[in-house]
Protein backbone atom coordinates (compact mmCIF):
# COMPACT_ATOMS: atom_id res chain seq x y z
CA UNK A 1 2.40 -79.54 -24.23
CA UNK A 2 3.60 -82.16 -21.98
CA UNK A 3 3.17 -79.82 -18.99
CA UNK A 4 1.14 -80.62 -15.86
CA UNK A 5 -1.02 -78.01 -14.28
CA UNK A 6 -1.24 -77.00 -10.68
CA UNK A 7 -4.91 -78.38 -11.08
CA UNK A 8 -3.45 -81.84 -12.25
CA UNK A 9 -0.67 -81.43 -9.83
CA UNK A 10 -3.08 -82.09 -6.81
CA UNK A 11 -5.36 -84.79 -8.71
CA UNK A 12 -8.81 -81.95 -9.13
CA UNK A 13 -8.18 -81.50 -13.15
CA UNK A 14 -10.03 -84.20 -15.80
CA UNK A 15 -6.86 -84.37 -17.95
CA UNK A 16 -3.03 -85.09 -16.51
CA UNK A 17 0.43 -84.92 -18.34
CA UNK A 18 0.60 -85.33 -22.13
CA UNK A 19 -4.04 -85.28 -21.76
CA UNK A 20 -3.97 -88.57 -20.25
CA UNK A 21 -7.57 -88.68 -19.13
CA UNK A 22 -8.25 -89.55 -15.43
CA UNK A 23 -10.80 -90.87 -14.40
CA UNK A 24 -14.09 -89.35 -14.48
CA UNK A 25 -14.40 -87.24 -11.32
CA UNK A 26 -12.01 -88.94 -9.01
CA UNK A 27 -9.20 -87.10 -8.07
CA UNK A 28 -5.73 -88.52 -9.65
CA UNK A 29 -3.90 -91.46 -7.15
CA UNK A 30 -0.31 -90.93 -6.40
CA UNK A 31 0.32 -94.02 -9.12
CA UNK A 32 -1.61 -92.05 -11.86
CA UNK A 33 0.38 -89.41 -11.32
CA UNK A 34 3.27 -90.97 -11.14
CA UNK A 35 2.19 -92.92 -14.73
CA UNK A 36 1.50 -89.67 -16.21
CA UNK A 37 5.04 -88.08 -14.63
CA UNK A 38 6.69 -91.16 -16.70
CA UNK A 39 4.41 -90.46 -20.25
CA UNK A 40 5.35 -86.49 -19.73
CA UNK A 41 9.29 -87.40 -19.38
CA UNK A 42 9.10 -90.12 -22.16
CA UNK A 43 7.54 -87.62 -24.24
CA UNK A 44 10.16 -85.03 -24.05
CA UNK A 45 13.09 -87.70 -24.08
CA UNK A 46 12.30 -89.06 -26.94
CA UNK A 47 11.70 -85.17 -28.20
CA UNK A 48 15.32 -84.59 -27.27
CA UNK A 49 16.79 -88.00 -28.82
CA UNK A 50 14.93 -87.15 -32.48
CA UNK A 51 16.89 -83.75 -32.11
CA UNK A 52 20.16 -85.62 -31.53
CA UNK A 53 19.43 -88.20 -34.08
CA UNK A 54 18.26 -86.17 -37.01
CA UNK A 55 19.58 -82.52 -36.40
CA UNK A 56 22.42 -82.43 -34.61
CA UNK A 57 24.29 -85.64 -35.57
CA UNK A 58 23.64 -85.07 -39.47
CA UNK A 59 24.76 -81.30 -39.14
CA UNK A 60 27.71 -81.86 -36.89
CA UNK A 61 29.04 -84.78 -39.47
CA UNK A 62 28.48 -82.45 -42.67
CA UNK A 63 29.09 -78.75 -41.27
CA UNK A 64 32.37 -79.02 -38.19
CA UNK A 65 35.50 -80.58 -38.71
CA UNK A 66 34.78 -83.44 -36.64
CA UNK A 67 36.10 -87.24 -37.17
CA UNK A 68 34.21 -90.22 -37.55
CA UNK A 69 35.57 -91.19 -34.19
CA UNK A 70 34.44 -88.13 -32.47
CA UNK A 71 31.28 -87.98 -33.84
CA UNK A 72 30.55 -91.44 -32.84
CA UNK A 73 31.82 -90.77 -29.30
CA UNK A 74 29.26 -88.01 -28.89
CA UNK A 75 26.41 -89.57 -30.38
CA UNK A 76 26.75 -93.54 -29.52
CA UNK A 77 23.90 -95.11 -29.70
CA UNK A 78 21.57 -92.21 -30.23
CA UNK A 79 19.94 -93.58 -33.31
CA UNK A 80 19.01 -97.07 -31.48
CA UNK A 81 18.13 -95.39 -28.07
CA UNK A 82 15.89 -93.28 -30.52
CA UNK A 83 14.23 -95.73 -32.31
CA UNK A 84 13.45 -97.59 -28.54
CA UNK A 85 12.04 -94.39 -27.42
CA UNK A 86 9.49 -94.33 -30.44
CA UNK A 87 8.49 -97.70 -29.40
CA UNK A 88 7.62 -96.88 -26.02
CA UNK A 89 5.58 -93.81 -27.59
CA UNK A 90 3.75 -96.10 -29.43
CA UNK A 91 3.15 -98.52 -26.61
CA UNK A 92 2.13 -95.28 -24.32
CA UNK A 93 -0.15 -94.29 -27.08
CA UNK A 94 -1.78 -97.35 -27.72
CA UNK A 95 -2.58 -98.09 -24.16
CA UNK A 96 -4.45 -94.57 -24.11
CA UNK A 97 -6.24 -95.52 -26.79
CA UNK A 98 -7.77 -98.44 -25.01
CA UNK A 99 -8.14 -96.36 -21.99
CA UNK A 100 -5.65 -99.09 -20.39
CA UNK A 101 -2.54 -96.75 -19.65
CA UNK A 102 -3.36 -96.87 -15.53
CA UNK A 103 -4.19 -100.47 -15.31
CA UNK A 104 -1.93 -102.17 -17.84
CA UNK A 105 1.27 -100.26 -17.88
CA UNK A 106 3.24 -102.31 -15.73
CA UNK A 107 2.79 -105.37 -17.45
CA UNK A 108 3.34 -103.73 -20.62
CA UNK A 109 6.59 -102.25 -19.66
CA UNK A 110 7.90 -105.32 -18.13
CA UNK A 111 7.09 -107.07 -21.60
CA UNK A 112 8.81 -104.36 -23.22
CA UNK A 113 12.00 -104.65 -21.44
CA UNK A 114 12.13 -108.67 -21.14
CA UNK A 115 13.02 -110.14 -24.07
């Protein structure tokens, strides 16, 4: 999962990173897959930050000597940079729903970082 084919590589396959669709026969723009490069790397970031967040930080506090202090040195901000990247899953996923992920995501993602 979350890997791109040779096919999708060069723009021939139907489906790109993570099955975003492209469109119907047209071969895949350098933006598309570029947009489907980003949902791929989000994917697996946010893969590696749940890891962090609810394996290795809970076993780390409760099974190694390890002080408060160090423990929060090594995993600052993991939790919130976790919860962030579920958000942007969720905004990834509900732009594929709506078939919307190639036209809208640059608006979307500027609306998600602005506050």
């Amino acid at each position: 999962p979350g890997a791109t084919s040779a096919a999708a590589t060069d723009g021939s396959a139907a489906r790109g990173a993570e099955g975003v669709a492209a469109p119907s026969a047209a071969p895949l723009t350098e933006r598309q897959k570029v947009i489907n490069e980003f949902v791929s790397t989000e994917a697996k970031y946010m893969a590696s930050l749940k890891a962090m967040s609810e394996t290795y930080s809970p076993q780390m506090m409760h099974s190694i000597d390890v002080s408060d202090d160090e423990h929060s040195k090594v995993f600052t901000n993991v939790d919130e940079l976790y919860a962030a990247a579920k958000d942007m899953a969720a905004l990834l996923a509900a732009l594929r729903e709506r078939d919307a992920l190639y036209d809208e995501l640059g608006s979307e993602l500027d609306a998600f970082v602005t506050p």
